[in-house]
N, C-alpha and C. Protein backbone atom coordinates (compact mmCIF):
# COMPACT_ATOMS: atom_id res chain seq x y z
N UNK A 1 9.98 9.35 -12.91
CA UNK A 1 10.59 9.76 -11.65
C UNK A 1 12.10 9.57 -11.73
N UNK A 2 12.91 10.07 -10.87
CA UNK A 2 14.29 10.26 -11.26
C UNK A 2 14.95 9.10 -10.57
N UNK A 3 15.50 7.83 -11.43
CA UNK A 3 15.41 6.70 -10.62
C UNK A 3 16.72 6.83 -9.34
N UNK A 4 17.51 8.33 -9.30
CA UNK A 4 18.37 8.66 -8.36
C UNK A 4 17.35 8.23 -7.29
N UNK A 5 16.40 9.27 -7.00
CA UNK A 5 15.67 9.42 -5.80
C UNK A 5 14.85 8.15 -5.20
N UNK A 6 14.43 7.17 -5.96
CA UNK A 6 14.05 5.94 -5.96
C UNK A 6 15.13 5.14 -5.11
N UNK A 7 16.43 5.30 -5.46
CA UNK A 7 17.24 4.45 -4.93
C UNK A 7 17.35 5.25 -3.52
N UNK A 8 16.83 6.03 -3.06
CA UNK A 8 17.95 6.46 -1.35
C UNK A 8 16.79 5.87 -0.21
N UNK A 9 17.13 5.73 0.47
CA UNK A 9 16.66 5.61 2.07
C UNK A 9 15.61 6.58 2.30
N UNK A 10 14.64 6.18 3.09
CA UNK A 10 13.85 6.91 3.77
C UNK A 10 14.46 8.34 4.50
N UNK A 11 15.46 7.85 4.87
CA UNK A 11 15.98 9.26 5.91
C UNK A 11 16.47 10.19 4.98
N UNK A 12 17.27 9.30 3.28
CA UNK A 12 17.71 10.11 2.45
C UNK A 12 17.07 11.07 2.20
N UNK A 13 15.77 10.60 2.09
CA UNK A 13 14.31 11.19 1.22
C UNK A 13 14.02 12.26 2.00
N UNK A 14 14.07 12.25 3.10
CA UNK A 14 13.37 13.40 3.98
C UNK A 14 14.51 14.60 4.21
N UNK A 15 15.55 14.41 4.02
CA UNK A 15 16.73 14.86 4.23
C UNK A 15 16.99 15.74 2.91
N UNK A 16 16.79 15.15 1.98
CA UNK A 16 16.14 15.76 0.58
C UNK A 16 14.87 16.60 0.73
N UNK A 17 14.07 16.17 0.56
CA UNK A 17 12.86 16.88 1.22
C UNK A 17 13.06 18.12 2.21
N UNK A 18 13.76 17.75 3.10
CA UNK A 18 13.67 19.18 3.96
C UNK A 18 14.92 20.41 3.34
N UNK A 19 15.61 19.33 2.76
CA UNK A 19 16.51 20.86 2.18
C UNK A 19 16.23 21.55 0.78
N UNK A 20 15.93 20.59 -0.20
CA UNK A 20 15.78 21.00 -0.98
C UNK A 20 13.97 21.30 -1.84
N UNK A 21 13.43 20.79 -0.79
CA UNK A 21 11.67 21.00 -0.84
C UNK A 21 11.50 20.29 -2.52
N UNK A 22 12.01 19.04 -2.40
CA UNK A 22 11.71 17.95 -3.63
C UNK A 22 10.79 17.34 -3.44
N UNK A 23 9.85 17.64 -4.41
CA UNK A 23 8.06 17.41 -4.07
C UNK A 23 8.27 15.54 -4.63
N UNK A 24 9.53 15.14 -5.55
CA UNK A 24 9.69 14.04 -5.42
C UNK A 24 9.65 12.86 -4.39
N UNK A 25 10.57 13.76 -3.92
CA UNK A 25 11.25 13.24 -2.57
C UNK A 25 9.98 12.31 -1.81
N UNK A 26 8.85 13.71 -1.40
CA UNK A 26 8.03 13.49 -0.81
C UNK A 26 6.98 12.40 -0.69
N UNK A 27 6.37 12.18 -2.22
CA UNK A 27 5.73 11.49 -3.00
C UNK A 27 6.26 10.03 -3.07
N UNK A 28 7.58 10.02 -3.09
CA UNK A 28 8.17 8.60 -2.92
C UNK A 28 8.07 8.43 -1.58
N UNK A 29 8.12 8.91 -0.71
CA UNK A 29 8.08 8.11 1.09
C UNK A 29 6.22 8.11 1.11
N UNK A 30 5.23 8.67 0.74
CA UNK A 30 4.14 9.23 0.79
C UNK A 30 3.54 7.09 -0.03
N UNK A 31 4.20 7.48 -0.98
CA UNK A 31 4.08 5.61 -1.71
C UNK A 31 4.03 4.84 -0.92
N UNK A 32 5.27 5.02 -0.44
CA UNK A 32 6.56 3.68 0.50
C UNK A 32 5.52 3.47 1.84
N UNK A 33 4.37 4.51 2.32
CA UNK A 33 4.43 4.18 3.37
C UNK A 33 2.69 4.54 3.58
N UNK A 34 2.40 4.44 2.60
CA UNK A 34 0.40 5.25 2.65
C UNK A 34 0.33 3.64 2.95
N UNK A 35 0.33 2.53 2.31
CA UNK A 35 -0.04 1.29 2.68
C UNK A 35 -0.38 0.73 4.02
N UNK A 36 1.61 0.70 4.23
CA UNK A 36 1.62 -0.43 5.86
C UNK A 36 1.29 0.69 6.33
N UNK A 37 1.25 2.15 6.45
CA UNK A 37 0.61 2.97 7.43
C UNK A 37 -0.94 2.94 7.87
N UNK A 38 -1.45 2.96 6.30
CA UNK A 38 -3.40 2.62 6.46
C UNK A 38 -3.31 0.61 7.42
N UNK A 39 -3.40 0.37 7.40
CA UNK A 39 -2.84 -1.40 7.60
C UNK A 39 -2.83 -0.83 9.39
N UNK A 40 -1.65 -0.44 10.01
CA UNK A 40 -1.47 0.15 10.97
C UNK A 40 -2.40 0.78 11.68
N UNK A 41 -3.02 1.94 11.13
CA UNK A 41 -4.30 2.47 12.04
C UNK A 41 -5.44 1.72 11.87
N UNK A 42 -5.40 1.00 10.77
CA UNK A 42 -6.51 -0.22 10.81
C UNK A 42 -6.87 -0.47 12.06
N UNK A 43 -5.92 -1.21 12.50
CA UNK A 43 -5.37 -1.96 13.75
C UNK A 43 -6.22 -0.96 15.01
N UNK A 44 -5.95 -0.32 14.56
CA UNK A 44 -6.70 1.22 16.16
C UNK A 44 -8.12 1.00 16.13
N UNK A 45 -8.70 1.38 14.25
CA UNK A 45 -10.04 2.29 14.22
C UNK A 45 -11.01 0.64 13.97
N UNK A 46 -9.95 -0.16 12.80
CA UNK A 46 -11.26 -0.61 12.32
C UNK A 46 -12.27 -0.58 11.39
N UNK A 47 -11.76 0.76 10.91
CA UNK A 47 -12.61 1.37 9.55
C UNK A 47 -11.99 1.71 8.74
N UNK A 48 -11.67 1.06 7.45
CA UNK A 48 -11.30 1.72 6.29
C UNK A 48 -11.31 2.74 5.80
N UNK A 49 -12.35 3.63 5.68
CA UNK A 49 -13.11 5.27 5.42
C UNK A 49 -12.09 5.73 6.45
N UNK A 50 -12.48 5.67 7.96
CA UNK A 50 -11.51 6.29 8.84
C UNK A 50 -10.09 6.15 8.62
N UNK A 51 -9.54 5.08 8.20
CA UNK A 51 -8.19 4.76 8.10
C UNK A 51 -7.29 5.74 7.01
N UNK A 52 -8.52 5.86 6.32
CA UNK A 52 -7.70 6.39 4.87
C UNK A 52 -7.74 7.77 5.11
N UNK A 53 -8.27 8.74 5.64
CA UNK A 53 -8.77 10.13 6.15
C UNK A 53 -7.64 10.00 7.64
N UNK A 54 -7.01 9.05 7.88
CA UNK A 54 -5.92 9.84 9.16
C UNK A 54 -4.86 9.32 8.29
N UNK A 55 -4.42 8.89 7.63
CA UNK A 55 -3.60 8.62 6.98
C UNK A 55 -3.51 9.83 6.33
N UNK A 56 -4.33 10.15 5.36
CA UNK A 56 -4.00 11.32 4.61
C UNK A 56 -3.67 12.57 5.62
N UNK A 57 -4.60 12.39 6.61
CA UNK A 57 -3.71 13.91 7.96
C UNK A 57 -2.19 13.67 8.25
N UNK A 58 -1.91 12.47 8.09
CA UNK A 58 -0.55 12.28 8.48
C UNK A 58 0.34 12.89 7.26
N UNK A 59 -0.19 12.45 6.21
CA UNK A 59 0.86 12.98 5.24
C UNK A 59 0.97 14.91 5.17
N UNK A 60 -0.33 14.82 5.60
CA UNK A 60 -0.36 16.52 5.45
C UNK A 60 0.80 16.82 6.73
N UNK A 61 0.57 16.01 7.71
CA UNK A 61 1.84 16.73 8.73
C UNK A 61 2.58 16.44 8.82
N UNK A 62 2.74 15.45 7.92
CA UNK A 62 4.29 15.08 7.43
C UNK A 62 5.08 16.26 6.61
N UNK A 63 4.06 16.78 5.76
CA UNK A 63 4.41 18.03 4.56
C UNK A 63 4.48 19.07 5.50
N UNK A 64 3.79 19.66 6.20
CA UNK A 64 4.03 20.92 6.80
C UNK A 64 4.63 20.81 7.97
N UNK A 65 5.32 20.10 8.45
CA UNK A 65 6.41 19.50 9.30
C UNK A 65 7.69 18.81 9.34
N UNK A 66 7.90 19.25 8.15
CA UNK A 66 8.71 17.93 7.98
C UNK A 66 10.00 18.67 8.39
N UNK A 67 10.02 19.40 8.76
CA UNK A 67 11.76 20.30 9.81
C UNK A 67 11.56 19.80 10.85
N UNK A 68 10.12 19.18 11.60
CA UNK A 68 10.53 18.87 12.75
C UNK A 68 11.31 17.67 13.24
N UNK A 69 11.38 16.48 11.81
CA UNK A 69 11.90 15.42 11.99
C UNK A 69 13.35 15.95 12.15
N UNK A 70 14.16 14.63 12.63
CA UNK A 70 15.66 15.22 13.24
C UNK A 70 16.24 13.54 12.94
N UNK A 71 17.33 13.28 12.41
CA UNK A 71 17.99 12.08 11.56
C UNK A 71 18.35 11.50 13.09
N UNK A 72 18.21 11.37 14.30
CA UNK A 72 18.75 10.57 15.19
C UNK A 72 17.53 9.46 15.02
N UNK A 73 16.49 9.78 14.77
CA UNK A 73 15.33 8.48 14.56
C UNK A 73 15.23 7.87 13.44
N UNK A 74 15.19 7.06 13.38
CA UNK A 74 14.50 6.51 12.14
C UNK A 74 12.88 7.05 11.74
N UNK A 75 13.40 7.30 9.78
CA UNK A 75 11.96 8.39 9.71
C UNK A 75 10.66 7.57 10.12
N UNK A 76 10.60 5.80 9.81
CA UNK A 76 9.53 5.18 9.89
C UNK A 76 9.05 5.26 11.21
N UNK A 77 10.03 5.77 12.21
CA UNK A 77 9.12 5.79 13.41
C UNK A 77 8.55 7.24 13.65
N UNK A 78 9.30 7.84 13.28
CA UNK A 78 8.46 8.99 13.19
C UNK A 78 7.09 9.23 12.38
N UNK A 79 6.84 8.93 11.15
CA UNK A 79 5.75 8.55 10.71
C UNK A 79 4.42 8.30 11.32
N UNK A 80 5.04 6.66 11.71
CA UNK A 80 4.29 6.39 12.30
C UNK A 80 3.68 6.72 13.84
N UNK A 81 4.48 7.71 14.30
CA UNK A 81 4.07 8.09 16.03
C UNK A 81 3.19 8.95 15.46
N UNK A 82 3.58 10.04 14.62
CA UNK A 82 1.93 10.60 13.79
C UNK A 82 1.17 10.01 13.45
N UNK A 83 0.73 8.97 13.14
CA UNK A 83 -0.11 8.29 12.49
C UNK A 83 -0.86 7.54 14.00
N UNK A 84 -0.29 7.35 14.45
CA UNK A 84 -0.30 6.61 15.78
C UNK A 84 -1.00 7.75 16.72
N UNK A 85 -0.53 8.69 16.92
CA UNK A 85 -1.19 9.64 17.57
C UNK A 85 -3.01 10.23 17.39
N UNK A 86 -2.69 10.40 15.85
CA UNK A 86 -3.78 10.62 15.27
C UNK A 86 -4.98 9.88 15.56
N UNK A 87 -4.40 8.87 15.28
CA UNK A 87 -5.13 7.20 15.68
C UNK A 87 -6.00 7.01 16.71
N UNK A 88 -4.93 7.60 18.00
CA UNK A 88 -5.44 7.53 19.57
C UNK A 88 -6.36 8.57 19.82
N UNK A 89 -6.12 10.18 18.64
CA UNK A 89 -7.12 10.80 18.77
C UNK A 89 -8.45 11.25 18.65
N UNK A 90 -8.91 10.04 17.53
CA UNK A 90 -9.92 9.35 16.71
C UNK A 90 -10.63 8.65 18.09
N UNK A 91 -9.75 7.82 18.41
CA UNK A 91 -10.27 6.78 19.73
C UNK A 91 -10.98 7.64 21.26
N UNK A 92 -10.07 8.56 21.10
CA UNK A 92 -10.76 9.35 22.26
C UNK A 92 -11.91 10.20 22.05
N UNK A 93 -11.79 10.64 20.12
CA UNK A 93 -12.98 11.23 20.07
C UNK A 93 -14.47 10.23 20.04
N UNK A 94 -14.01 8.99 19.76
CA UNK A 94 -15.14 8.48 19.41
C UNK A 94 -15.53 8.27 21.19
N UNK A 95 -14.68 7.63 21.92
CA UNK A 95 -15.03 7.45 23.28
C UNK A 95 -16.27 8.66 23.51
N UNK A 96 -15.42 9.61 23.19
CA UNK A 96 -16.21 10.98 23.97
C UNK A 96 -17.43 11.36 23.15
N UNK A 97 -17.64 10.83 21.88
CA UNK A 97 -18.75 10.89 21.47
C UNK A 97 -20.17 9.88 22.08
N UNK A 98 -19.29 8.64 22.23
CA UNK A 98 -20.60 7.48 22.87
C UNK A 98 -20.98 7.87 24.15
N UNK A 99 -19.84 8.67 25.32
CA UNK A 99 -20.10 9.23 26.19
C UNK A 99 -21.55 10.51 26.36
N UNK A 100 -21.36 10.83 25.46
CA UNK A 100 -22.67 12.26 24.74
C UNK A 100 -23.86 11.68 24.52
N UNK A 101 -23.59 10.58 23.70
CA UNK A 101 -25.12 10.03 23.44
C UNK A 101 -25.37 9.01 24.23
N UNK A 102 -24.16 8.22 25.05
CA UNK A 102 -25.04 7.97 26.35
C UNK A 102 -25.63 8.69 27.25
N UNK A 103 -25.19 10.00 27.65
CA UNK A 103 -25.93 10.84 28.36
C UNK A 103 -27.45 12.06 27.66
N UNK A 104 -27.11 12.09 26.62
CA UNK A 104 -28.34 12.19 25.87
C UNK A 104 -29.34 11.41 25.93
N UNK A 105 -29.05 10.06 25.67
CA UNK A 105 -30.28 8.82 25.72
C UNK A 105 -30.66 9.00 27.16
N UNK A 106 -29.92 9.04 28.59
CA UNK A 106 -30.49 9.04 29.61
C UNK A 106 -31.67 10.00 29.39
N UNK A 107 -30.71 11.52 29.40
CA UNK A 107 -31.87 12.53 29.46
C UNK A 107 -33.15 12.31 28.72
N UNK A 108 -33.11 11.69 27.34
CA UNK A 108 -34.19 11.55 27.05
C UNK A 108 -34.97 10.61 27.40
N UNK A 109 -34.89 9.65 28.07
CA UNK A 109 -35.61 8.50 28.77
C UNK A 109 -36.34 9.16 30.25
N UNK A 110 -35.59 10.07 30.63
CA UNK A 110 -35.78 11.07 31.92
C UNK A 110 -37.00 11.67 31.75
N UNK A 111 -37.12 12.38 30.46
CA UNK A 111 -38.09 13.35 29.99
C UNK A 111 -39.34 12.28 29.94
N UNK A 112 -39.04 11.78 29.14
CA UNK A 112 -40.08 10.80 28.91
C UNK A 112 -40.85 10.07 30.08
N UNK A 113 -40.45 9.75 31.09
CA UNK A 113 -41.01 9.31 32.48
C UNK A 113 -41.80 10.36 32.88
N UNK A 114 -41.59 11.67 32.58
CA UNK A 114 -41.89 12.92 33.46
C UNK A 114 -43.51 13.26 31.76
N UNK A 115 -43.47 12.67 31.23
CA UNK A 115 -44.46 13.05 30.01
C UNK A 115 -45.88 12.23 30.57
């Protein structure tokens, strides 16, 4: 790896990344930050399997987004509000899943009285 790109800043990196589409670039913040990021949604889900599968969505919208970042933030928070988001959207799906099969189990306890 080009130990230039090793040495810059996160914001360098993305700043690189968005102009010059340096798949380096990418791969080094993608390093720097797959860790404390999985670690982080830990914290939400709880599940490892899950952790590592929104993590990897993050990097994907990190890659096909990455014009939307803008240098007044710091990139780590940006990152992470994706990652974070993702996170919360996991949480609501699962909510809304126990919601389903609690109302499934009713209905079927329903049926069953009526058998």
């Amino acid at each position: 790896m080009d130990k230039r790109l090793t040495d810059l800043t996160d914001e360098e990196l993305i700043k690189e990344f968005q102009d010059n589409n340096t798949i380096q670039a990418y791969e080094i913040l993608v390093n720097r930050f797959k860790d404390p990021l999985t670690n982080y949604v830990y914290r939400f889900l709880g599940d490892k399997d899950i952790c590592t599968d929104i993590v990897q969505d993050t990097m994907i919208k990190f890659y096909i987004h990455k014009d939307s970042y803008k240098s007044f933030a710091k990139f780590s928070t940006w990152i992470y509000t994706i990652a974070g988001n993702l996170a919360r959207n996991e949480l609501k799906r699962r909510k809304k899943d126990a919601q389903f099969f609690l109302w499934i189990t009713q209905v079927m306890m329903t049926i069953e009285k009526f058998r």
